[in-house]
Structures are given as C-alpha cells and as structure tokens.
PDB file of N, CA and C in Angstrom:
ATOM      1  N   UNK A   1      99.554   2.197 149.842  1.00  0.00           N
ATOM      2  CA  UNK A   1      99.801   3.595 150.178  1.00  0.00           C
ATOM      3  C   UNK A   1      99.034   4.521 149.247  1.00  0.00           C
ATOM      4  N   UNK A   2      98.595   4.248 148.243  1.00  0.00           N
ATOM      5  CA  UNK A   2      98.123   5.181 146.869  1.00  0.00           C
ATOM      6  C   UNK A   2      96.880   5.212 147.134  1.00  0.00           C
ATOM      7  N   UNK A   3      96.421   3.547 147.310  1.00  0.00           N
ATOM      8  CA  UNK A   3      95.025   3.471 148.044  1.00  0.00           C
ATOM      9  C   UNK A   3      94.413   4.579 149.326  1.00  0.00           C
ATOM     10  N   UNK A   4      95.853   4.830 150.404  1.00  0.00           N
ATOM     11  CA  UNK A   4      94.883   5.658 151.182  1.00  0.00           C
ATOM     12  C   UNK A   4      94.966   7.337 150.779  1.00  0.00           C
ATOM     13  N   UNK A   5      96.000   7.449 150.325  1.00  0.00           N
ATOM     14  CA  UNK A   5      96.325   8.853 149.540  1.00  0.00           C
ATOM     15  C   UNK A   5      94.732   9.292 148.666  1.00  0.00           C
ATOM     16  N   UNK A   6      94.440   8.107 147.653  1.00  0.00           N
ATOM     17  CA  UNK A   6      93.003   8.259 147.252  1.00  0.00           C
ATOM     18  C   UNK A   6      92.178   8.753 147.832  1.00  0.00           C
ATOM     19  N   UNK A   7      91.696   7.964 149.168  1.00  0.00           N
ATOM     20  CA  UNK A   7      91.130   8.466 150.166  1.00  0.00           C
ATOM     21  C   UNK A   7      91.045   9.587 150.523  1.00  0.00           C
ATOM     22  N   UNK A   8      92.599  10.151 151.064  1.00  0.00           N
ATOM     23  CA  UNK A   8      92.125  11.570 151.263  1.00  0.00           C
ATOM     24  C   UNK A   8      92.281  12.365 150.255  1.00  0.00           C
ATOM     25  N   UNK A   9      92.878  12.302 148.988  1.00  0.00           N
ATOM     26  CA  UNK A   9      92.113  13.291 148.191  1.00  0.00           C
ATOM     27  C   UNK A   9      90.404  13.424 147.928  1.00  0.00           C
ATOM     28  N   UNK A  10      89.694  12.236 148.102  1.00  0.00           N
ATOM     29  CA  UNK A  10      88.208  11.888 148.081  1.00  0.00           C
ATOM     30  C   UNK A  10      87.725  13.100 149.206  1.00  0.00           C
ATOM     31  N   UNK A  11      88.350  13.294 150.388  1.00  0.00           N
ATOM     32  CA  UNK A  11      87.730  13.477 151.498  1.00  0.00           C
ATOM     33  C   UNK A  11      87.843  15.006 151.420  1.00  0.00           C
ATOM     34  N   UNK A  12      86.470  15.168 151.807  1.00  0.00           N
ATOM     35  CA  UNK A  12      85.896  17.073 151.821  1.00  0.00           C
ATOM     36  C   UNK A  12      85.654  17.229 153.346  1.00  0.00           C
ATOM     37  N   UNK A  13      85.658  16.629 154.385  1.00  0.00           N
ATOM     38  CA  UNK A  13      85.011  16.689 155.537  1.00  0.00           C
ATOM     39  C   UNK A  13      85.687  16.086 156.706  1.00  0.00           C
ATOM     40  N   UNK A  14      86.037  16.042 157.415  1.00  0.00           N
ATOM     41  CA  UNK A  14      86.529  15.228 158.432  1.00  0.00           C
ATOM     42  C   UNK A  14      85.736  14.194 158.923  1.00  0.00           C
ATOM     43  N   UNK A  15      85.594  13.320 159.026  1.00  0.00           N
ATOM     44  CA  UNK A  15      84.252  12.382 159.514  1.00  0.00           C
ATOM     45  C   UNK A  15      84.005  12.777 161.008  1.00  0.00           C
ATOM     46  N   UNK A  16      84.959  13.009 161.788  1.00  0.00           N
ATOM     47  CA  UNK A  16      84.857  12.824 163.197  1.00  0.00           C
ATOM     48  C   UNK A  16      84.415  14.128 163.492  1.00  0.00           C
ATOM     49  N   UNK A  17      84.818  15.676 163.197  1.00  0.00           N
ATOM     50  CA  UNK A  17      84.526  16.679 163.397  1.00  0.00           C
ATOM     51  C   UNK A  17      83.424  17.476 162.686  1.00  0.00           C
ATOM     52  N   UNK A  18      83.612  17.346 161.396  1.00  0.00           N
ATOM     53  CA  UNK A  18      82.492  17.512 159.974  1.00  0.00           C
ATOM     54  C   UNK A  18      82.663  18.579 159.737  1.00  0.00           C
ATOM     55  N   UNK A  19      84.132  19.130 160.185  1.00  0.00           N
ATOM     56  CA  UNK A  19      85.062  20.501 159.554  1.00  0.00           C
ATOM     57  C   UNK A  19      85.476  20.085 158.030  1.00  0.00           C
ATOM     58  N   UNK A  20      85.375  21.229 157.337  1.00  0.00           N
ATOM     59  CA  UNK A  20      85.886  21.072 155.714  1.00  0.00           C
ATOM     60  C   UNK A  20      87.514  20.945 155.715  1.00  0.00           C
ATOM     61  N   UNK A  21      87.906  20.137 154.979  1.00  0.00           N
ATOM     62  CA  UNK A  21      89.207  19.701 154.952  1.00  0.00           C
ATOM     63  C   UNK A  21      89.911  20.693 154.075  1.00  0.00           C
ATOM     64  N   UNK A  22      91.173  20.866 153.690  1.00  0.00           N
ATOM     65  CA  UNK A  22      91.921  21.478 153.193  1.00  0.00           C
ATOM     66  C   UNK A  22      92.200  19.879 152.394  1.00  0.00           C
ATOM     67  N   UNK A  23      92.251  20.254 151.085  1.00  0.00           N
ATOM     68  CA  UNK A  23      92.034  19.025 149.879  1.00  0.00           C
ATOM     69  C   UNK A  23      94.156  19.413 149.177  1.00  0.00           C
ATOM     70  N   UNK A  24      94.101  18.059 148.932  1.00  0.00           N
ATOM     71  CA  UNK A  24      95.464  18.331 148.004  1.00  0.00           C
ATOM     72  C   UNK A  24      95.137  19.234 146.765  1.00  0.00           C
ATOM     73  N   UNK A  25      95.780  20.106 146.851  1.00  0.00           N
ATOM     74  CA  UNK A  25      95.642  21.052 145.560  1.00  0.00           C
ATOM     75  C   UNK A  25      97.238  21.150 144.699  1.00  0.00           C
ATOM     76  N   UNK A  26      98.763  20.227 145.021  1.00  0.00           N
ATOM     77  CA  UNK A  26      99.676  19.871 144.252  1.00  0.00           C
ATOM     78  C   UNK A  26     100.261  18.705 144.749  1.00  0.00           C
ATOM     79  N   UNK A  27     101.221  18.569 142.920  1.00  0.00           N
ATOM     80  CA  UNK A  27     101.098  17.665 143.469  1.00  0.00           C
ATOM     81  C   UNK A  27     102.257  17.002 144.388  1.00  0.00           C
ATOM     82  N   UNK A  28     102.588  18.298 144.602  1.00  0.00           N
ATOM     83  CA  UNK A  28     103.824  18.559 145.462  1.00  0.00           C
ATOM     84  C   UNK A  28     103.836  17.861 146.750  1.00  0.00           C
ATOM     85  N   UNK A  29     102.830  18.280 147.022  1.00  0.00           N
ATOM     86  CA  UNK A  29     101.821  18.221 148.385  1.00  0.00           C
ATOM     87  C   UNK A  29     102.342  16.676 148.607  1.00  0.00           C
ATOM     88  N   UNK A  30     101.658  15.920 147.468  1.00  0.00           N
ATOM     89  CA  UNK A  30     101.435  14.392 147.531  1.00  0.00           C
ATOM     90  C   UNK A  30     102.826  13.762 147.624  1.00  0.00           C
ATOM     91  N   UNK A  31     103.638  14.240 146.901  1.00  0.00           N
ATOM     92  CA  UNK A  31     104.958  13.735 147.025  1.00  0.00           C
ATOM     93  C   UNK A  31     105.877  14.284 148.593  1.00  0.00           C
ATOM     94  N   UNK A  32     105.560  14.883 148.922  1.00  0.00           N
ATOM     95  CA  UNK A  32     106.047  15.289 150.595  1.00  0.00           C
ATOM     96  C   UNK A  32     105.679  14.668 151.446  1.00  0.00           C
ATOM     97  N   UNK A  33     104.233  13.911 151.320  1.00  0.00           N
ATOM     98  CA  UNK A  33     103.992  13.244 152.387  1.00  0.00           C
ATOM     99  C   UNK A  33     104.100  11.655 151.739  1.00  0.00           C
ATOM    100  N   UNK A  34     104.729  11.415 150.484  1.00  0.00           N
ATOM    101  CA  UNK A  34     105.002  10.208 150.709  1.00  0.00           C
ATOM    102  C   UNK A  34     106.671  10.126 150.985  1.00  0.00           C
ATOM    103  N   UNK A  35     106.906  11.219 150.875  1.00  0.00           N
ATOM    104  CA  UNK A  35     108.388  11.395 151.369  1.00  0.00           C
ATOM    105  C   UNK A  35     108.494  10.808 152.894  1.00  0.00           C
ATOM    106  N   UNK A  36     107.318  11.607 153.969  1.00  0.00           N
ATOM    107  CA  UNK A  36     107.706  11.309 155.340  1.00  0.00           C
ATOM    108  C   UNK A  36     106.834  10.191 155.630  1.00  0.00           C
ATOM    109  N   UNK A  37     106.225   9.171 154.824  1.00  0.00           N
ATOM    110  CA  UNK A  37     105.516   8.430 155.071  1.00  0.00           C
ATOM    111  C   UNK A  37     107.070   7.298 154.712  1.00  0.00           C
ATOM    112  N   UNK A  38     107.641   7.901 153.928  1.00  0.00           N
ATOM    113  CA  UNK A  38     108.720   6.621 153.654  1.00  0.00           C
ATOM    114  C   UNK A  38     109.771   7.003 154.917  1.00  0.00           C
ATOM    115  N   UNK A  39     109.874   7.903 155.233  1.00  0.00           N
ATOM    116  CA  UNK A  39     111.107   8.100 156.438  1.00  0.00           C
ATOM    117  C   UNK A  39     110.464   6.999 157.394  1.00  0.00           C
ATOM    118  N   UNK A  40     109.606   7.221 157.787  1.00  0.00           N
ATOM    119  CA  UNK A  40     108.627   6.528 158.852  1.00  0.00           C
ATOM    120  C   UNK A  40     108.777   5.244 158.790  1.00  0.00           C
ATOM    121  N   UNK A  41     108.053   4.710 157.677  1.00  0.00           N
ATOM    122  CA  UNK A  41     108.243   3.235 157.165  1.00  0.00           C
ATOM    123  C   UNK A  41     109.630   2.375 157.937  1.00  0.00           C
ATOM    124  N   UNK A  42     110.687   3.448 156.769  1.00  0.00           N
ATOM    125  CA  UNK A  42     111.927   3.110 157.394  1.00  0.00           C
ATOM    126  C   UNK A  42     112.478   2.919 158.849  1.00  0.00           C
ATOM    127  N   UNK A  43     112.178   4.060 159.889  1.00  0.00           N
ATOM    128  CA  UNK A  43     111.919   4.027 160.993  1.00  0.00           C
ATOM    129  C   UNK A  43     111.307   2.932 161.851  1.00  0.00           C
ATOM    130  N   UNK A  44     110.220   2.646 161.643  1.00  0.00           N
ATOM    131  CA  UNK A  44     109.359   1.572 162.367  1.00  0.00           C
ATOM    132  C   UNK A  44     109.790   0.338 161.541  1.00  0.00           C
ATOM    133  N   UNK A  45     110.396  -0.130 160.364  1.00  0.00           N
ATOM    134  CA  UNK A  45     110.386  -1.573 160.082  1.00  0.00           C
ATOM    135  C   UNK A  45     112.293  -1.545 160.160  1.00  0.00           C
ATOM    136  N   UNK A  46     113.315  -0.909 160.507  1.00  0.00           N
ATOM    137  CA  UNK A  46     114.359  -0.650 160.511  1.00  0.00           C
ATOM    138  C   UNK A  46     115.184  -1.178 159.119  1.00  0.00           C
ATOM    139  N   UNK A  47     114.108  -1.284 157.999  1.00  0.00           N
ATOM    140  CA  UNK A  47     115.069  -1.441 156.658  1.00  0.00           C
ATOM    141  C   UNK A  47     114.413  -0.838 155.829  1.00  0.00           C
ATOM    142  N   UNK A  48     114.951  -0.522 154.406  1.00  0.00           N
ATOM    143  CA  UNK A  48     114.002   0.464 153.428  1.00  0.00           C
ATOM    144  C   UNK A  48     113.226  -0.496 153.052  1.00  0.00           C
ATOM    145  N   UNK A  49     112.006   0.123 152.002  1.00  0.00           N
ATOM    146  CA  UNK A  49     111.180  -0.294 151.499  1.00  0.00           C
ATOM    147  C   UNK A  49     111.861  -0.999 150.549  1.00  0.00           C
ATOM    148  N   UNK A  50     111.161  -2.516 149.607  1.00  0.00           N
ATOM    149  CA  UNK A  50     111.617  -2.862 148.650  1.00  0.00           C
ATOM    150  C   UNK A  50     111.395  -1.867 147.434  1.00  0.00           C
ATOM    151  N   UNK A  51     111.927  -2.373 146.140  1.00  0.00           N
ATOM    152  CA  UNK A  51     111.881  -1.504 144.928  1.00  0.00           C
ATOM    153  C   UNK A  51     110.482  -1.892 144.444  1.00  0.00           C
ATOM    154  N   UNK A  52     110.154  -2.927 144.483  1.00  0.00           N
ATOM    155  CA  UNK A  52     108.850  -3.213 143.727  1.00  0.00           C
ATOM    156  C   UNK A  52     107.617  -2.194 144.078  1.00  0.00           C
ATOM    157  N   UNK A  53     108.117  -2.034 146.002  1.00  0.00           N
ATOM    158  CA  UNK A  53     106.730  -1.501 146.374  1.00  0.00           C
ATOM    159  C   UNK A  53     106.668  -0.213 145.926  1.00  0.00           C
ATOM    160  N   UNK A  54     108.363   0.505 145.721  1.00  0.00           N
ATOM    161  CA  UNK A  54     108.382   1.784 145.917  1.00  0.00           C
ATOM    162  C   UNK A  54     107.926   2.369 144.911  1.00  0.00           C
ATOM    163  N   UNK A  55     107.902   1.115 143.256  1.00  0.00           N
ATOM    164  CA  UNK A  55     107.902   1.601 142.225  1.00  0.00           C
ATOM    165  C   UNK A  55     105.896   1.410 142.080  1.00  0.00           C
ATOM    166  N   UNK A  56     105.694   1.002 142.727  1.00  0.00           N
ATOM    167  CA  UNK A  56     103.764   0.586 142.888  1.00  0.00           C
ATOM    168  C   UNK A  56     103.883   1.639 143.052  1.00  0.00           C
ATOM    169  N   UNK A  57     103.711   2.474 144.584  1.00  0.00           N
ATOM    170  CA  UNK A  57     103.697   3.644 145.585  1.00  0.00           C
ATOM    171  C   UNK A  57     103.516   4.918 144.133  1.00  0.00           C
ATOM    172  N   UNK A  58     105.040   5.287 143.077  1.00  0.00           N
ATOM    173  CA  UNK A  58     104.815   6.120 142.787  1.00  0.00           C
ATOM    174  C   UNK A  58     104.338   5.841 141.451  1.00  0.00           C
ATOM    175  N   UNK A  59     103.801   4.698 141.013  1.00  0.00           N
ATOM    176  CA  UNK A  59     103.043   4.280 139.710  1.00  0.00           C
ATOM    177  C   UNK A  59     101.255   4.971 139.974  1.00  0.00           C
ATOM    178  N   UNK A  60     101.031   4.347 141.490  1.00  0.00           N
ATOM    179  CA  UNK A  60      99.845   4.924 142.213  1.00  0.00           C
ATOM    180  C   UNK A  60      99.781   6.243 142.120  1.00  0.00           C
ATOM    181  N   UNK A  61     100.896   6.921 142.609  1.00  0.00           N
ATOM    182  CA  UNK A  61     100.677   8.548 143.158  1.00  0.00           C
ATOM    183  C   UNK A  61     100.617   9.261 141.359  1.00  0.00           C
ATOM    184  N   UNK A  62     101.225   9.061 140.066  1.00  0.00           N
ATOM    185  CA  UNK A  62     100.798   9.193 138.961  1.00  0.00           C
ATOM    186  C   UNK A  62      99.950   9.242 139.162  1.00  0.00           C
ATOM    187  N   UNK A  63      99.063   8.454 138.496  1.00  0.00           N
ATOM    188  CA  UNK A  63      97.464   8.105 138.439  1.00  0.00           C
ATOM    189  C   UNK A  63      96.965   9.361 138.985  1.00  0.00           C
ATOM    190  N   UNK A  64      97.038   9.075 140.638  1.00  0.00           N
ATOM    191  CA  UNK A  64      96.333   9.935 141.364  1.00  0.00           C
ATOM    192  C   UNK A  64      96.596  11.133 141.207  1.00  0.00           C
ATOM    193  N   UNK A  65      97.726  11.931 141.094  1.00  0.00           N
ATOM    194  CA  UNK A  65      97.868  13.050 140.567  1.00  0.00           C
ATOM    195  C   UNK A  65      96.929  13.586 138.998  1.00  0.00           C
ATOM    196  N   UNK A  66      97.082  12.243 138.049  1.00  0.00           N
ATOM    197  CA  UNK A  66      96.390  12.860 136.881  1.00  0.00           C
ATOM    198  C   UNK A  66      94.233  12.797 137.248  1.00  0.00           C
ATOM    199  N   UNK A  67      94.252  11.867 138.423  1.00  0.00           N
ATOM    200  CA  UNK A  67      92.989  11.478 137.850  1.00  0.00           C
ATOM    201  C   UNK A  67      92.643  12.657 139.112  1.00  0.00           C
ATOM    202  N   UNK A  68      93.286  13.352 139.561  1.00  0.00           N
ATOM    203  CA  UNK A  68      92.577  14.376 140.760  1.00  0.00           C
ATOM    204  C   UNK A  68      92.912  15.811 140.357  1.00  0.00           C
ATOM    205  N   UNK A  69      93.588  15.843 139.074  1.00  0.00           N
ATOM    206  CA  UNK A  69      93.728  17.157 138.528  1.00  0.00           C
ATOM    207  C   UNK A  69      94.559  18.189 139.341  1.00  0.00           C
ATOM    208  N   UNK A  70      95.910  17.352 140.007  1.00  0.00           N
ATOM    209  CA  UNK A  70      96.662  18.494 140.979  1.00  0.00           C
ATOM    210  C   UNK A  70      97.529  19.268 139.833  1.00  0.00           C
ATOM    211  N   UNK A  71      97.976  20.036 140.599  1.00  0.00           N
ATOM    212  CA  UNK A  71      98.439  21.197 140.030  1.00  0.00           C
ATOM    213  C   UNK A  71     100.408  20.855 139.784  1.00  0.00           C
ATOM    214  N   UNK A  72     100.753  20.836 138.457  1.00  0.00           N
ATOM    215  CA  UNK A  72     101.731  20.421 138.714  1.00  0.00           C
ATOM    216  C   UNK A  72     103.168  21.051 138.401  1.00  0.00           C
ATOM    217  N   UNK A  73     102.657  22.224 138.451  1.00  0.00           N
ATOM    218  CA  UNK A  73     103.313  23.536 138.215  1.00  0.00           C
ATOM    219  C   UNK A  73     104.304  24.262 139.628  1.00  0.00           C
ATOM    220  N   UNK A  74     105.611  24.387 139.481  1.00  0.00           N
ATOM    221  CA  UNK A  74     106.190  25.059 140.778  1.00  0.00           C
ATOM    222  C   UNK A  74     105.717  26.233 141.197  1.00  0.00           C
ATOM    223  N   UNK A  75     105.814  26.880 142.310  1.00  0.00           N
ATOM    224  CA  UNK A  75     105.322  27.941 142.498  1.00  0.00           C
ATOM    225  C   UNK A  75     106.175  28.905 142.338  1.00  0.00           C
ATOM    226  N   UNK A  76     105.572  30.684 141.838  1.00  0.00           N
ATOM    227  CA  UNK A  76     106.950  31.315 141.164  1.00  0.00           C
ATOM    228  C   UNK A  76     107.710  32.120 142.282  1.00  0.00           C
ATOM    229  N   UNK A  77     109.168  31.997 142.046  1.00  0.00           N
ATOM    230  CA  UNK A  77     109.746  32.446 142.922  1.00  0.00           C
ATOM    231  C   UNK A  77     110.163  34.254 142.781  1.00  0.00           C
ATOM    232  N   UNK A  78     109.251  34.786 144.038  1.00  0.00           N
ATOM    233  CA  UNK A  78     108.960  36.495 143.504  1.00  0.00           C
ATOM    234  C   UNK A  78     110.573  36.631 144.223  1.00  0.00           C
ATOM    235  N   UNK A  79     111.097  37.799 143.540  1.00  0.00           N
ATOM    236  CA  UNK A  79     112.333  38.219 144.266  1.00  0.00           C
ATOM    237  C   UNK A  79     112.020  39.468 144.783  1.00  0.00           C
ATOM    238  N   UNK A  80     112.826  39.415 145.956  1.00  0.00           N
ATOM    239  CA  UNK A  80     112.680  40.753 147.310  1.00  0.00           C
ATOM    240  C   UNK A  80     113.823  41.295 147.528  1.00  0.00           C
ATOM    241  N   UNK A  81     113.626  42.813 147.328  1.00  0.00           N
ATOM    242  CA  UNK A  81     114.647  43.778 147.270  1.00  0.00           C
ATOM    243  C   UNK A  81     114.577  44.436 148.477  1.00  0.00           C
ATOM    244  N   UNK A  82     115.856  45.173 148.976  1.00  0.00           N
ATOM    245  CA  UNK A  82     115.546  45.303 150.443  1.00  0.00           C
ATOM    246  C   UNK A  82     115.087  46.437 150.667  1.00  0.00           C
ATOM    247  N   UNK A  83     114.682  47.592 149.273  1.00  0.00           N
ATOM    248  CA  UNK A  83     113.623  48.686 149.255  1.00  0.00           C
ATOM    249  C   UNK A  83     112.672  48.014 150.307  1.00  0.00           C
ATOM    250  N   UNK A  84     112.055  46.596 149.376  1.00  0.00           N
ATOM    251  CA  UNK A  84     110.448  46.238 149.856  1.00  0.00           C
ATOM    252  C   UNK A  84     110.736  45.997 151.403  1.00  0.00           C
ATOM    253  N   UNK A  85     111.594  45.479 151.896  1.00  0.00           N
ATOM    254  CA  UNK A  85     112.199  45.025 153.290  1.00  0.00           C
ATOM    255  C   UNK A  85     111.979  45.793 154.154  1.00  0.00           C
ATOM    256  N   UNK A  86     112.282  47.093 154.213  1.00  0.00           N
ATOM    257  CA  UNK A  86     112.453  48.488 155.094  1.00  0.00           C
ATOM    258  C   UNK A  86     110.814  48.806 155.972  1.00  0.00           C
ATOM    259  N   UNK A  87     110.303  49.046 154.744  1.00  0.00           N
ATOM    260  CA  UNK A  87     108.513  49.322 155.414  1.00  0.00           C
ATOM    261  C   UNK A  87     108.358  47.869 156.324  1.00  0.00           C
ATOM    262  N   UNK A  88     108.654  46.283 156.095  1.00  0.00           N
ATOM    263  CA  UNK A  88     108.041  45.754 156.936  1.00  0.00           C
ATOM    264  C   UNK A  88     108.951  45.597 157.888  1.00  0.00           C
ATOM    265  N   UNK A  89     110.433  45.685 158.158  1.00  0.00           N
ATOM    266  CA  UNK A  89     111.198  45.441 158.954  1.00  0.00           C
ATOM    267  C   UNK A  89     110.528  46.550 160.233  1.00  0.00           C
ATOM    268  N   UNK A  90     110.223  48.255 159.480  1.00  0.00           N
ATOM    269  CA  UNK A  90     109.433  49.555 160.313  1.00  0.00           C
ATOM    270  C   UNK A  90     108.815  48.249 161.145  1.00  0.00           C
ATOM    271  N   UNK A  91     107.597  47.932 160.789  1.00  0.00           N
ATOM    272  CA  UNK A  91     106.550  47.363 161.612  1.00  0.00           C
ATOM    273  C   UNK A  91     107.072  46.468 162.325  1.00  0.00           C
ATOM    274  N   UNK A  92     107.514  45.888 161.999  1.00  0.00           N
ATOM    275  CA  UNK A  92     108.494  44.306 163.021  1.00  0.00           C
ATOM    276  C   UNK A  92     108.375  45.059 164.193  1.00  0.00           C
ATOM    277  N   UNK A  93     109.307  46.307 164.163  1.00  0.00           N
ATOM    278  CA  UNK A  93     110.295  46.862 165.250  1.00  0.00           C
ATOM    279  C   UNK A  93     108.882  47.768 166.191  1.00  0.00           C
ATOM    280  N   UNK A  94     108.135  48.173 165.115  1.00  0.00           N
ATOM    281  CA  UNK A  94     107.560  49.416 165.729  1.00  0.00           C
ATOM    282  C   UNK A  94     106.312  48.186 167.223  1.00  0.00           C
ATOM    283  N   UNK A  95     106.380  46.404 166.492  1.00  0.00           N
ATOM    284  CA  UNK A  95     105.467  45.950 167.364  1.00  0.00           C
ATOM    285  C   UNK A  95     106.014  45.260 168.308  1.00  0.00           C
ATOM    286  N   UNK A  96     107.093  45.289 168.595  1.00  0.00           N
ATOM    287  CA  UNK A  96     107.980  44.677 169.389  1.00  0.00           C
ATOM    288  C   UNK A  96     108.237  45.662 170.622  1.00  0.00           C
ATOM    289  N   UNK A  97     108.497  46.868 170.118  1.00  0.00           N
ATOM    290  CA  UNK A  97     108.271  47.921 170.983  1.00  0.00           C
ATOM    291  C   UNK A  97     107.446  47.994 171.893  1.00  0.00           C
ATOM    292  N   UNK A  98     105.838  47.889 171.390  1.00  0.00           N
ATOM    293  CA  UNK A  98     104.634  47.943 172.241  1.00  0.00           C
ATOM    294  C   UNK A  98     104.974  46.710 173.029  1.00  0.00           C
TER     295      UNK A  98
END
C-alpha cells in the first residue's frame, strides 16, 4: 500500500490524459485515504486487515510523509461571527431571488 501511495506522490501528470495532477501537499491527505482504502479492504475481503500489515502500511506512510516533505501542521481554525455572516447570507438571498 505505501508502495503505491509512493507512486502517486511521484506523479505530476496523469499518464492517460497528461493533465497536471493535484500532488499530496498533507499529510493529512495521506492518512484519509488510507483510512478509506482500509474501509474497502475490509469490505471486499469481509475481515480486517492483520496487525503486522497495518503496522507496515503506517511504518510506510512515515517514511513517505518525511521523505515527500508533507505538511504536517493542522489547518487554523478561523472563527466566524455572525457580523461576518450578514453581508454573505445578503448575497445567498439576493441570488436565489434572481
């Protein structure tokens, strides 16, 4: 699994289209999709993964996180007051109208 994760952090291009990819930039990112890569797993083989593999999987996704330089910082959570709310709620309404 780390092996193909590699992969697409490697990958700038789509091979088939030769559109620029949107690259892992956290490493958040990486851990979400081995999240639904394990739901899946589970799904199609109808038992969990063993521990050995699971502990490979995120021994791999380490690595790959340090050796691809993701970002491993949360993102900050801005707080919204319902001053700021009013002007865009205006527009919501004023385009719903049209």
């Amino acid at each position: 699994m780390h092996r193909f994760l590699n992969w697409c952090c490697k990958l700038e291009y789509n091979p088939d289209t030769g559109r620029r990819l949107k690259c892992y930039k956290k490493a958040s990112a990486l851990n979400a999709d081995w999240k639904y890569f394990r739901i899946y797993y589970t799904w199609v083989t109808k038992h969990e993964m063993s521990e050995e593999m699971r502990e490979a999987v995120h021994t791999g996704m380490r690595y790959l996180v340090d050796k691809h330089s993701l970002d491993k910082q949360p993102r900050e959570n801005v707080s919204v007051y319902i001053e700021d709310m009013v002007p865009f709620n205006k527009t919501i309404l004023q385009i719903r109208e049209k």
